[in-house]
N, C-alpha and C. Protein backbone atom coordinates (compact mmCIF):
# COMPACT_ATOMS: atom_id res chain seq x y z
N UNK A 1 7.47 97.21 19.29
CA UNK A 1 8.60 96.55 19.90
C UNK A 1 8.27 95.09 20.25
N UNK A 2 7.18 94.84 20.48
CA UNK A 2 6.60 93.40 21.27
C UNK A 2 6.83 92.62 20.01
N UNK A 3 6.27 93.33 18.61
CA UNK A 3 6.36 92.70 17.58
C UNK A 3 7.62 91.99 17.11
N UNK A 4 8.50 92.92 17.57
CA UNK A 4 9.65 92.51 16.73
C UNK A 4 10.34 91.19 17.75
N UNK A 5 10.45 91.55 18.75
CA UNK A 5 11.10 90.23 20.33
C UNK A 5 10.07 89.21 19.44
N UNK A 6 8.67 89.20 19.33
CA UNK A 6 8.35 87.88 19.09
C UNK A 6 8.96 87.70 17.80
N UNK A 7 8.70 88.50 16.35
CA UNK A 7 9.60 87.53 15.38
C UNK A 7 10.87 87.33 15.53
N UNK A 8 11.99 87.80 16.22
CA UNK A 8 13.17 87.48 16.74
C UNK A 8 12.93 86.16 17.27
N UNK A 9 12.42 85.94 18.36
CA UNK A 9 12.21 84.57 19.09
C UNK A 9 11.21 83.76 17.70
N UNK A 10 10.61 83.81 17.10
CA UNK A 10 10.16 82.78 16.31
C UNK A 10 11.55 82.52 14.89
N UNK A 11 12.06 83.42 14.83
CA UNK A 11 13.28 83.45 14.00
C UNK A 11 14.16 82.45 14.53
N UNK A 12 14.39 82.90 15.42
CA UNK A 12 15.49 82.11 16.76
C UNK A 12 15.30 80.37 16.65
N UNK A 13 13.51 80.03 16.92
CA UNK A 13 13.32 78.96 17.16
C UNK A 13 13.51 78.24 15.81
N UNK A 14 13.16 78.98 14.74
CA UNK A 14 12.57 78.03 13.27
C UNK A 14 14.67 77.87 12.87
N UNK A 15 15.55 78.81 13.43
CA UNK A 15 16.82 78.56 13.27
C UNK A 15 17.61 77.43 13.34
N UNK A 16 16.57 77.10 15.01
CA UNK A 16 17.71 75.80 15.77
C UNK A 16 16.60 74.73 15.17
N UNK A 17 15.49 74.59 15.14
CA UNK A 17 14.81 73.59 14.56
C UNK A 17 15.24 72.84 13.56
N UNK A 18 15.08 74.55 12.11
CA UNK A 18 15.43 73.72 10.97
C UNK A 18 16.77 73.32 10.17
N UNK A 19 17.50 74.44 11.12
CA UNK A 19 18.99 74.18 10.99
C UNK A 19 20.26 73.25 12.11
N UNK A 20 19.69 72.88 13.38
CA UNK A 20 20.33 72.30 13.87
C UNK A 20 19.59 71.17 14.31
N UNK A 21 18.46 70.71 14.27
CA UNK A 21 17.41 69.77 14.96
C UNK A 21 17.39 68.83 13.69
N UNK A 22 16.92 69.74 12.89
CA UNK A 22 16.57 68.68 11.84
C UNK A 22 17.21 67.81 10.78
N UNK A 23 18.41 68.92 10.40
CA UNK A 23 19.77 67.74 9.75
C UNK A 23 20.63 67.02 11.02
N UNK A 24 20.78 67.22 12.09
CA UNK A 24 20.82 65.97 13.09
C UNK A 24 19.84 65.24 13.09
N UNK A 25 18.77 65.21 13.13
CA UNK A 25 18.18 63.69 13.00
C UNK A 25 18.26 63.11 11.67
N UNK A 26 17.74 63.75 10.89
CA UNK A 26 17.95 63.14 9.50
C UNK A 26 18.97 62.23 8.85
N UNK A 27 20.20 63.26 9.22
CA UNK A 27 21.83 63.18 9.40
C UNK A 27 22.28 61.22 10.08
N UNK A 28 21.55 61.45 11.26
CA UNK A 28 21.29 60.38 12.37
C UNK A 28 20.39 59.45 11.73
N UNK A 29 19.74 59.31 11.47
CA UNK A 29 18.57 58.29 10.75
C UNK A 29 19.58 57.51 9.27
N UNK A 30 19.52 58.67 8.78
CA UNK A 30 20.02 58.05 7.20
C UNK A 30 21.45 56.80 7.91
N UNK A 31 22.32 57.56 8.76
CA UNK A 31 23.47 56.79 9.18
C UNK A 31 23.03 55.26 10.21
N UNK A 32 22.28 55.66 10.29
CA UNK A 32 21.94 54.43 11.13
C UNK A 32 20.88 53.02 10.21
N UNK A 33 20.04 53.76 9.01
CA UNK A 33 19.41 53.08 8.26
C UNK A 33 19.95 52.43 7.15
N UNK A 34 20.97 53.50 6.82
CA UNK A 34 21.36 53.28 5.42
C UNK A 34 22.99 53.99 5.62
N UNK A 35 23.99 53.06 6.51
CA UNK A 35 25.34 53.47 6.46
C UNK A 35 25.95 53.68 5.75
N UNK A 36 26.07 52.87 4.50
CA UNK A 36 26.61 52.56 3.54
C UNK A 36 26.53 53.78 2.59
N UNK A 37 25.14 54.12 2.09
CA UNK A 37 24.80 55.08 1.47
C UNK A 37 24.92 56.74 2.52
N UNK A 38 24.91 56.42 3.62
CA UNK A 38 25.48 57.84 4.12
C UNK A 38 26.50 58.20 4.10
N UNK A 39 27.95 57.50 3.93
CA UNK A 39 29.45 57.21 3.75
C UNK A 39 29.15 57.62 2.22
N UNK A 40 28.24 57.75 1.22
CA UNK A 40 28.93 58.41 0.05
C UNK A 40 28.79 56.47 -0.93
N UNK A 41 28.66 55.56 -0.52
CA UNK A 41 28.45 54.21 -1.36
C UNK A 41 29.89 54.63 -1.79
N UNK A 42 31.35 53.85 -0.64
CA UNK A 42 32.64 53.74 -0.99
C UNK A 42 32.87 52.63 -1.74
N UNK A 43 33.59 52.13 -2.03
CA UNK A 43 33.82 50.94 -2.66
C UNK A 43 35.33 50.66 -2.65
N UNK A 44 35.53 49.94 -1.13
CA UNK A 44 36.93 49.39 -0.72
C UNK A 44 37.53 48.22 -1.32
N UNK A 45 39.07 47.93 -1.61
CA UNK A 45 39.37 47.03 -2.00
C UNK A 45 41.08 46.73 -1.37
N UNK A 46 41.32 45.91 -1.27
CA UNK A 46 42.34 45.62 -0.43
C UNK A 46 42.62 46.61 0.28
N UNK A 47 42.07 46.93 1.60
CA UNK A 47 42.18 47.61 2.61
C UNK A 47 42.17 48.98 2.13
N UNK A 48 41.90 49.80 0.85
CA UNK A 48 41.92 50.86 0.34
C UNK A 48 40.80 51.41 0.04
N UNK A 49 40.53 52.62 -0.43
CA UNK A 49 39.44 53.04 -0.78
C UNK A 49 39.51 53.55 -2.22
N UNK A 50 38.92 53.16 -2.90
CA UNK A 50 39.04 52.95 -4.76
C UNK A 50 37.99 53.54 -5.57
N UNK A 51 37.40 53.72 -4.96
CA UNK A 51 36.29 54.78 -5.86
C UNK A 51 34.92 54.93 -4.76
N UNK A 52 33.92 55.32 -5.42
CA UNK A 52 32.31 55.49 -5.15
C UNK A 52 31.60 55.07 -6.32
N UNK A 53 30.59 54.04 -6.16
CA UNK A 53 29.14 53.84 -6.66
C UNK A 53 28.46 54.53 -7.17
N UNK A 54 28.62 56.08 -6.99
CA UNK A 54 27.83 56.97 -7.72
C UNK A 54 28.79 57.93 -8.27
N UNK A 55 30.03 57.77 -8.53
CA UNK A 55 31.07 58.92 -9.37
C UNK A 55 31.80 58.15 -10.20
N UNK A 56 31.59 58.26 -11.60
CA UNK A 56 32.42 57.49 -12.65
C UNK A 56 33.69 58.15 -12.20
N UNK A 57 34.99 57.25 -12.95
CA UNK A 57 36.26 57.39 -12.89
C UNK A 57 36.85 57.19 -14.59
N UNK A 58 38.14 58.29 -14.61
CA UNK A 58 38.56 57.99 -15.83
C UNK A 58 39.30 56.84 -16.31
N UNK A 59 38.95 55.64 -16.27
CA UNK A 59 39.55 54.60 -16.79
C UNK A 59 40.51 54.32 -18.27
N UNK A 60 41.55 55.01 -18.43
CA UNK A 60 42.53 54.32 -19.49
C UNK A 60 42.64 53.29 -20.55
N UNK A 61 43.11 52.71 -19.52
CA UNK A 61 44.02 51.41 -20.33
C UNK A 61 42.46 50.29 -20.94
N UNK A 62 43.62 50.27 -21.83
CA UNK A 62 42.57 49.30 -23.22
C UNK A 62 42.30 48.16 -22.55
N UNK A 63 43.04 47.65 -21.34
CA UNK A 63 42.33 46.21 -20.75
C UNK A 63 40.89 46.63 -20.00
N UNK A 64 40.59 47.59 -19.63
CA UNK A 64 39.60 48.34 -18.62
C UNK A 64 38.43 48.46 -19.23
N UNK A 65 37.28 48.05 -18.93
CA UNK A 65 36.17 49.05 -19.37
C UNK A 65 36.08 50.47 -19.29
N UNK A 66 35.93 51.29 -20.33
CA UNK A 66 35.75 52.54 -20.12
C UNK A 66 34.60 53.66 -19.49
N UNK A 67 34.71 54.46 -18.64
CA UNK A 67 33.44 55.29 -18.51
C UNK A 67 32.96 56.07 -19.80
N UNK A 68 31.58 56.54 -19.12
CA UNK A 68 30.99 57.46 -20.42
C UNK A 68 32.15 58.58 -20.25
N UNK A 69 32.34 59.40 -21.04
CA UNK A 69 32.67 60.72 -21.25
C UNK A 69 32.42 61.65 -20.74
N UNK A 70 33.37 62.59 -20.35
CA UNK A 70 32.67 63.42 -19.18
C UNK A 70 33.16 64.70 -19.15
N UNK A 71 32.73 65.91 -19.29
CA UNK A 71 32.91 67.30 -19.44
C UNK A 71 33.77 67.86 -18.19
N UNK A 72 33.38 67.62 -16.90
CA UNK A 72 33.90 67.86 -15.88
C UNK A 72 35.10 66.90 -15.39
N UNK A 73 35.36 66.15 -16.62
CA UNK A 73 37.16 65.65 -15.94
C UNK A 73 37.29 64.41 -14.96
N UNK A 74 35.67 64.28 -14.70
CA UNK A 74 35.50 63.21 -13.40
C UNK A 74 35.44 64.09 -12.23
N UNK A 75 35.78 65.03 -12.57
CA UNK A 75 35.80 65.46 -11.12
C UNK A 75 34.52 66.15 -10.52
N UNK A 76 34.10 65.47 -9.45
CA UNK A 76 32.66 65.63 -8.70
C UNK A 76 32.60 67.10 -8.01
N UNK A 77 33.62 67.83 -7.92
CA UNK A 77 33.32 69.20 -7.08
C UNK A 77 33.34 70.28 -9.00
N UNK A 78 33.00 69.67 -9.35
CA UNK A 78 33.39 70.29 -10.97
C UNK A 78 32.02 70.07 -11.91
N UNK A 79 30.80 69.61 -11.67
CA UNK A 79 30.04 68.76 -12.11
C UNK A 79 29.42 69.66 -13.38
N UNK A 80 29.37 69.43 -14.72
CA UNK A 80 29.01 70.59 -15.48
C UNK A 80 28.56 70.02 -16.85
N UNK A 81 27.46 70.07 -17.45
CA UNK A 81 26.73 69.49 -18.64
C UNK A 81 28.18 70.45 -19.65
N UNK A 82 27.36 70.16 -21.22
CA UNK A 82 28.22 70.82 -22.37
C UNK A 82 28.10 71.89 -22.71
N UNK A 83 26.67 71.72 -22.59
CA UNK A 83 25.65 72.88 -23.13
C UNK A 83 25.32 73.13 -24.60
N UNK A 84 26.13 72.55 -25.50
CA UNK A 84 26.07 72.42 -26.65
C UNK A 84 25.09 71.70 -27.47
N UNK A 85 24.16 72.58 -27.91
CA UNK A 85 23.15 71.89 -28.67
C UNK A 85 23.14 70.94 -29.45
N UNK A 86 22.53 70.36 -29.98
CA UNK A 86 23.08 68.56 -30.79
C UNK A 86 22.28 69.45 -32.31
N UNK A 87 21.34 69.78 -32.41
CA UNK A 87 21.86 70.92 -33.46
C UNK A 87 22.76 71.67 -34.44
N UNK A 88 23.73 72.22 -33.29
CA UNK A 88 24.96 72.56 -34.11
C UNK A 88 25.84 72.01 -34.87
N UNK A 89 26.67 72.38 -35.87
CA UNK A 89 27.90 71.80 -36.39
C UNK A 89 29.03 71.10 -35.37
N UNK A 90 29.23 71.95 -34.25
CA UNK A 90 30.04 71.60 -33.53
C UNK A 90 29.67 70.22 -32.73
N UNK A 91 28.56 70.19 -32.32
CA UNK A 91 28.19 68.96 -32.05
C UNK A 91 28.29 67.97 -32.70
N UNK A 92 27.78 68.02 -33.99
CA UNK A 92 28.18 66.65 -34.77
C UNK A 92 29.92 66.70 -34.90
N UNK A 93 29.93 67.08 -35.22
CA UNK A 93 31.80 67.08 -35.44
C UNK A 93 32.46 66.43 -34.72
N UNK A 94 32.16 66.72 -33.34
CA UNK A 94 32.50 66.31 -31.87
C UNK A 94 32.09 64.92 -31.86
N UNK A 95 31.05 64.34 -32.18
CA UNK A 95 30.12 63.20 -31.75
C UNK A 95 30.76 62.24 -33.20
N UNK A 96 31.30 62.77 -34.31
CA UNK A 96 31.96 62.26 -35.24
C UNK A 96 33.17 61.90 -34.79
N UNK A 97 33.84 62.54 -34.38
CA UNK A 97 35.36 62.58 -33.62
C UNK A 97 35.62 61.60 -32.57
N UNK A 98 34.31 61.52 -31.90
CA UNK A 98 34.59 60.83 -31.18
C UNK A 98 33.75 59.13 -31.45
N UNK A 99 33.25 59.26 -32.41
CA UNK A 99 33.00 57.68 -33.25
C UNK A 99 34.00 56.75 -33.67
N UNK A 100 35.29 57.65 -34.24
CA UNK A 100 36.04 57.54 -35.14
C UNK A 100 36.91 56.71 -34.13
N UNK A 101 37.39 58.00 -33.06
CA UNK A 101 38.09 56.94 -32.32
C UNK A 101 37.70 56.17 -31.32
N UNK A 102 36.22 55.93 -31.37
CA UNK A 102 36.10 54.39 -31.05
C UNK A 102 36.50 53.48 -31.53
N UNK A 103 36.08 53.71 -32.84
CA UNK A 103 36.36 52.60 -34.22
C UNK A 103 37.43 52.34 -34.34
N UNK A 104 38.62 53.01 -33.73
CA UNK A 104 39.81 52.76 -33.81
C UNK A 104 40.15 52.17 -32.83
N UNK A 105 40.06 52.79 -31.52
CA UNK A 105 39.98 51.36 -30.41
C UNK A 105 39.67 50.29 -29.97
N UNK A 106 38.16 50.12 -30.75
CA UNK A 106 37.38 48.87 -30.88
C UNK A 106 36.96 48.51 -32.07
N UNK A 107 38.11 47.79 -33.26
CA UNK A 107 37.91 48.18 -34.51
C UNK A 107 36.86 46.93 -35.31
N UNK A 108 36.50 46.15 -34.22
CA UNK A 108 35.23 45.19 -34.21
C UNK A 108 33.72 45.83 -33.90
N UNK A 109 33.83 46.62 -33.94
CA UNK A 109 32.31 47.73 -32.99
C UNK A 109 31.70 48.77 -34.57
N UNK A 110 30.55 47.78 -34.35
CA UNK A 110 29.54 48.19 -35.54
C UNK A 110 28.71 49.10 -35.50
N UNK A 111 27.72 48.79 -34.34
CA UNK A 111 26.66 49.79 -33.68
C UNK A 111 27.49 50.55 -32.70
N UNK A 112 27.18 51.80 -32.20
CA UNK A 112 27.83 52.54 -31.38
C UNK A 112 26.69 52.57 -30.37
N UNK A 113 26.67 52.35 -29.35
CA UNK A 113 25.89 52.50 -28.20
C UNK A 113 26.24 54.43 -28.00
N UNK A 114 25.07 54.90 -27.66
CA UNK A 114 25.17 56.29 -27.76
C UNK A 114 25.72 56.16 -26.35
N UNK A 115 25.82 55.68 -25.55
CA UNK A 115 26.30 56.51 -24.15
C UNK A 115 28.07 56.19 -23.90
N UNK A 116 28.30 55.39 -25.21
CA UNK A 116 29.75 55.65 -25.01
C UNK A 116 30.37 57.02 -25.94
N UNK A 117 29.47 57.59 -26.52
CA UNK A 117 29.98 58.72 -27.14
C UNK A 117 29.20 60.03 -26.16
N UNK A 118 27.96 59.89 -25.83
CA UNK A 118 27.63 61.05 -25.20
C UNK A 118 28.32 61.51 -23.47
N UNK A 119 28.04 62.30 -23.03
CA UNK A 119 28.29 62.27 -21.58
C UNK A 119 26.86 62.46 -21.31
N UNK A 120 27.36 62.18 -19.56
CA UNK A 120 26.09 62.43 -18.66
C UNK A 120 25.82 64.12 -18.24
N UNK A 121 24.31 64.31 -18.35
CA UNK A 121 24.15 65.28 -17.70
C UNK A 121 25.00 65.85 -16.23
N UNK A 122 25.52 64.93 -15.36
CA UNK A 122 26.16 65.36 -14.61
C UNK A 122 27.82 65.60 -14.99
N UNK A 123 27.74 64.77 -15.48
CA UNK A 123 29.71 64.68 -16.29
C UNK A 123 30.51 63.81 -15.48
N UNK A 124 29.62 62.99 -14.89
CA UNK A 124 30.12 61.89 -13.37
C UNK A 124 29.31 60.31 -13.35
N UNK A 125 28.78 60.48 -14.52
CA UNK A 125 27.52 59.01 -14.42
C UNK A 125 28.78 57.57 -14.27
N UNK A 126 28.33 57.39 -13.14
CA UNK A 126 28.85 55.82 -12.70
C UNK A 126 28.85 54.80 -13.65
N UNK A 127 27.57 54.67 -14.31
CA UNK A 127 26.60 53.68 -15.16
C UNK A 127 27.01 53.75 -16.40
N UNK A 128 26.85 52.47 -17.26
CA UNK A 128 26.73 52.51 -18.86
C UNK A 128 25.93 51.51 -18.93
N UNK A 129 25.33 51.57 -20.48
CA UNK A 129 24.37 51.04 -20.67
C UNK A 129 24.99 49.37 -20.71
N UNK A 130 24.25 48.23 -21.01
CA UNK A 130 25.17 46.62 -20.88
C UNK A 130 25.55 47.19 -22.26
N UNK A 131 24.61 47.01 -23.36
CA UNK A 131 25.00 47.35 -25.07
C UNK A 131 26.83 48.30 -24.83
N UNK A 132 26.83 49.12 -24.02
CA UNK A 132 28.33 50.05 -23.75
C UNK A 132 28.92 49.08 -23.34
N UNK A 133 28.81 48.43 -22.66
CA UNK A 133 29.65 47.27 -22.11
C UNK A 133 30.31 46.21 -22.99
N UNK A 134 29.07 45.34 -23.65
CA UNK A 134 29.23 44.44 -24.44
C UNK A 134 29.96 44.86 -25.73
N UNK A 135 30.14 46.21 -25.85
CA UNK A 135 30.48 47.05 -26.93
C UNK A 135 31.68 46.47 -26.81
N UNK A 136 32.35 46.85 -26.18
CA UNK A 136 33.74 47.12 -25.16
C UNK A 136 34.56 45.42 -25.39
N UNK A 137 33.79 44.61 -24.83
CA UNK A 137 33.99 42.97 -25.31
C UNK A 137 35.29 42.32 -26.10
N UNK A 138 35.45 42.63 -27.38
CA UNK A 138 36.47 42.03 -28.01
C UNK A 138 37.38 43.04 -27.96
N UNK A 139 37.27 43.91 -27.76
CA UNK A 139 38.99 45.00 -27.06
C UNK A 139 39.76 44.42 -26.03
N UNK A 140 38.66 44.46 -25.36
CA UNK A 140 39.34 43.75 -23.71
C UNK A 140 39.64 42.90 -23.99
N UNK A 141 38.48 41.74 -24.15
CA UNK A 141 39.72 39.97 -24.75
C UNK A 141 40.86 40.21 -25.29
N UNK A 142 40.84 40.74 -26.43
CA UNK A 142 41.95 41.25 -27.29
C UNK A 142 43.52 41.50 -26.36
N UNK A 143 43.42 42.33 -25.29
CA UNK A 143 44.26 43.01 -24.45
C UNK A 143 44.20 42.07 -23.24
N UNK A 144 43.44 41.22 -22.81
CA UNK A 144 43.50 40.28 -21.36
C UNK A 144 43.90 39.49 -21.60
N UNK A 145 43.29 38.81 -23.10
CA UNK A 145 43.41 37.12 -23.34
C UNK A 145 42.16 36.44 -22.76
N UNK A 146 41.36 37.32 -22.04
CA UNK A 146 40.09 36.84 -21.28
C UNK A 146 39.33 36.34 -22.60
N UNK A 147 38.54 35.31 -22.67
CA UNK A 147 37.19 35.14 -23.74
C UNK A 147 36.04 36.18 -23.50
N UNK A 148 35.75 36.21 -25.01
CA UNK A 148 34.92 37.51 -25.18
C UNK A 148 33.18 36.27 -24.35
N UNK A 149 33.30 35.18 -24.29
CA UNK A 149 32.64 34.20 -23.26
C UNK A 149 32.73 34.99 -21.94
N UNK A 150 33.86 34.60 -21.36
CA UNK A 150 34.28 35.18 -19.85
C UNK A 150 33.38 35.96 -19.98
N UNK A 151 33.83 37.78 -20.72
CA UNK A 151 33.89 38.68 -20.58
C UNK A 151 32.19 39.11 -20.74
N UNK A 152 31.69 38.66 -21.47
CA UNK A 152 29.99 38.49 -21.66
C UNK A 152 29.47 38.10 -19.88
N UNK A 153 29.82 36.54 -19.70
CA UNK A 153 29.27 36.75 -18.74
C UNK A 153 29.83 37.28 -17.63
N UNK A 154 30.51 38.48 -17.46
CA UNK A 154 30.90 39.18 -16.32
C UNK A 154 29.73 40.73 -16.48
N UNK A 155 29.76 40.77 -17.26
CA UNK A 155 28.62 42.12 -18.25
C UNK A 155 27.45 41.37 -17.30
N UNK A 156 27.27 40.34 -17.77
CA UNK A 156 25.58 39.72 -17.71
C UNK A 156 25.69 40.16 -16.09
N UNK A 157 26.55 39.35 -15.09
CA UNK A 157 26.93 39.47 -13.84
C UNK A 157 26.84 40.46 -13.12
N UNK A 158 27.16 41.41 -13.52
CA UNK A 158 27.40 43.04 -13.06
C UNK A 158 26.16 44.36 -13.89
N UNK A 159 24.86 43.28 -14.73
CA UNK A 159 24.23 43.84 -15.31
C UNK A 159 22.68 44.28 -14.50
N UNK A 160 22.39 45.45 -13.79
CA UNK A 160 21.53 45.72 -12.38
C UNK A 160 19.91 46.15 -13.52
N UNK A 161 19.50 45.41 -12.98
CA UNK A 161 17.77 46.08 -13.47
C UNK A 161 17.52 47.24 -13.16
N UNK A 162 16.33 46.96 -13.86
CA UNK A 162 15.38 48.82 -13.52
C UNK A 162 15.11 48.46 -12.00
N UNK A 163 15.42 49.84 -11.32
CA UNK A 163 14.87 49.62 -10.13
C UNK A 163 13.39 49.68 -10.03
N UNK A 164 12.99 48.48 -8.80
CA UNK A 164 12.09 48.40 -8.57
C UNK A 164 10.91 47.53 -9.42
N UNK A 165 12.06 47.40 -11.07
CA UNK A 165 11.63 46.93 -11.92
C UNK A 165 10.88 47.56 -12.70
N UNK A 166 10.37 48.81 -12.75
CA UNK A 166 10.02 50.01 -13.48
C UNK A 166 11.05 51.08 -13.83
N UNK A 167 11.40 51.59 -12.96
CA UNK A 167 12.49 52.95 -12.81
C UNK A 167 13.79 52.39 -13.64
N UNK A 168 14.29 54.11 -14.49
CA UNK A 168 15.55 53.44 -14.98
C UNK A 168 15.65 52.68 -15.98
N UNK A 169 17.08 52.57 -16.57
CA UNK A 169 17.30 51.17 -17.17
C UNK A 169 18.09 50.37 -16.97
N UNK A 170 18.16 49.08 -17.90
CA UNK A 170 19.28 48.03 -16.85
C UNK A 170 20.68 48.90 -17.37
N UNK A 171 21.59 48.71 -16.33
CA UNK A 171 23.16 49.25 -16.13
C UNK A 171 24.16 48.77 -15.87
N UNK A 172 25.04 49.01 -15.82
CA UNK A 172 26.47 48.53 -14.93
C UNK A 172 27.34 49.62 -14.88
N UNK A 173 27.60 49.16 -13.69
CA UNK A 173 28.31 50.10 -12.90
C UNK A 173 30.02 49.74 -13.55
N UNK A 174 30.78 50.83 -13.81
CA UNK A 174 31.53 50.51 -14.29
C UNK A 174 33.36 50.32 -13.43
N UNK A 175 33.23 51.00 -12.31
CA UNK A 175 34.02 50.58 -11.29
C UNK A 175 34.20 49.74 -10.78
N UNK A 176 33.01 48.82 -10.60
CA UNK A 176 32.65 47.87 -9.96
C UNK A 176 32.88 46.56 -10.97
N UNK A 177 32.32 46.67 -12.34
CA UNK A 177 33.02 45.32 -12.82
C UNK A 177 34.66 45.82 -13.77
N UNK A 178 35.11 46.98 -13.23
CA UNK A 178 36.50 46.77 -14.08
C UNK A 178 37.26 46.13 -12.34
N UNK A 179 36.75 46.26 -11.23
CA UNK A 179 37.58 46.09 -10.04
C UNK A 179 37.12 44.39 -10.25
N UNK A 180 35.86 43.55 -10.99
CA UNK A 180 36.12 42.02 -11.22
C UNK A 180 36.90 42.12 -12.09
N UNK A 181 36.95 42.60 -12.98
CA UNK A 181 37.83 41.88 -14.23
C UNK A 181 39.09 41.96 -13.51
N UNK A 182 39.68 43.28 -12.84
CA UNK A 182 41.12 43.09 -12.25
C UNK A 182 41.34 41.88 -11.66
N UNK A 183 40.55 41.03 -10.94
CA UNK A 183 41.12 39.78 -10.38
C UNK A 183 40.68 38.75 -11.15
N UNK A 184 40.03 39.22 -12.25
CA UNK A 184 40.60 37.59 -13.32
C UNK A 184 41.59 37.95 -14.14
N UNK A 185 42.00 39.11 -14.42
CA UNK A 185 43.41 39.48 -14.92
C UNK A 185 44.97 39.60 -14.29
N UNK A 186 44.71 39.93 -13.15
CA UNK A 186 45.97 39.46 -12.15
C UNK A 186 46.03 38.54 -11.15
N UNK A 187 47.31 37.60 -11.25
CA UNK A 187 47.26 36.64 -10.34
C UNK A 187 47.35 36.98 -9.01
């Protein structure tokens, strides 16, 4: 009996410790160190809230940079690879299919940057590669009237290193420079 009151009470304690002690401070620390990134990295724009830093969005319209491709719809409570081996028939087919109508949307686009045809392991990647970007270039002019000039150096602008300068590769975030291009496209 003695045995069991004490693992009860050591149960008890390792409960409130590691379940109520310790994601309050943590909880508390991160918010106080790093606000921004405890809020989820929002990304407000005229008094609104317009996306997150770390969840691609399905971007449309031919004036827009586009996100990578994404299995889960964009949607972050949905997050789900393909699973489909690159192996199969179906894979190429798919990865054909969807070349084609690049080539048709961007009917200047020679090299295909693979991350505008693949998705992300999560099905939510924020990021494309600059090459995805620069890809993208004479569509958008095409549809803004912006110079494929401008539009280069807004890429270059919005183009983030390896972190740390090792980690990673260079990126852009793609919420973040279709929300610049919106204000060199509307007055």
């Amino acid at each position: 009996m003695k045995m069991t009151l004490t693992a009860i009470r050591a149960s008890v304690v390792l409960m409130l410790i590691c379940g109520l002690l310790y994601p309050l401070v943590t909880t508390g620390v991160a918010g106080t160190l790093f606000p921004k990134q405890a809020k989820g990295s929002l990304i407000e724009a005229n008094g609104g809230l317009v996306g997150s830093e770390l969840i691609a969005q399905d971007f449309q319209s031919p004036k827009l940079f586009h996100s990578r491709a994404s299995n889960a719809k964009y949607d972050p409570t949905a997050a789900a690879g393909s699973n489909v081996a690159v192996a199969t028939q179906d894979y190429v087919n798919a990865m054909k299919e969807k070349m084609d109508a690049l080539r048709q949307e961007n009917p200047s686009l020679e090299d295909i940057p693979a991350d505008l045809v693949t998705v992300s392991g999560s099905g939510f990647d924020p990021d494309m590669s600059p090459e995805a970007a620069k890809a993208q270039v004479p569509r958008i002019s095409k549809e803004t009237g912006l110079s494929e000039q401008q539009l280069g150096a807004l890429v270059e602008e919005h183009t983030q290193s390896r972190q740390l300068g090792v980690f990673g590769e260079p990126r852009v975030n793609v919420t973040e420079i279709n929300m610049a291009l919106m204000k060199q496209i509307t007055p």
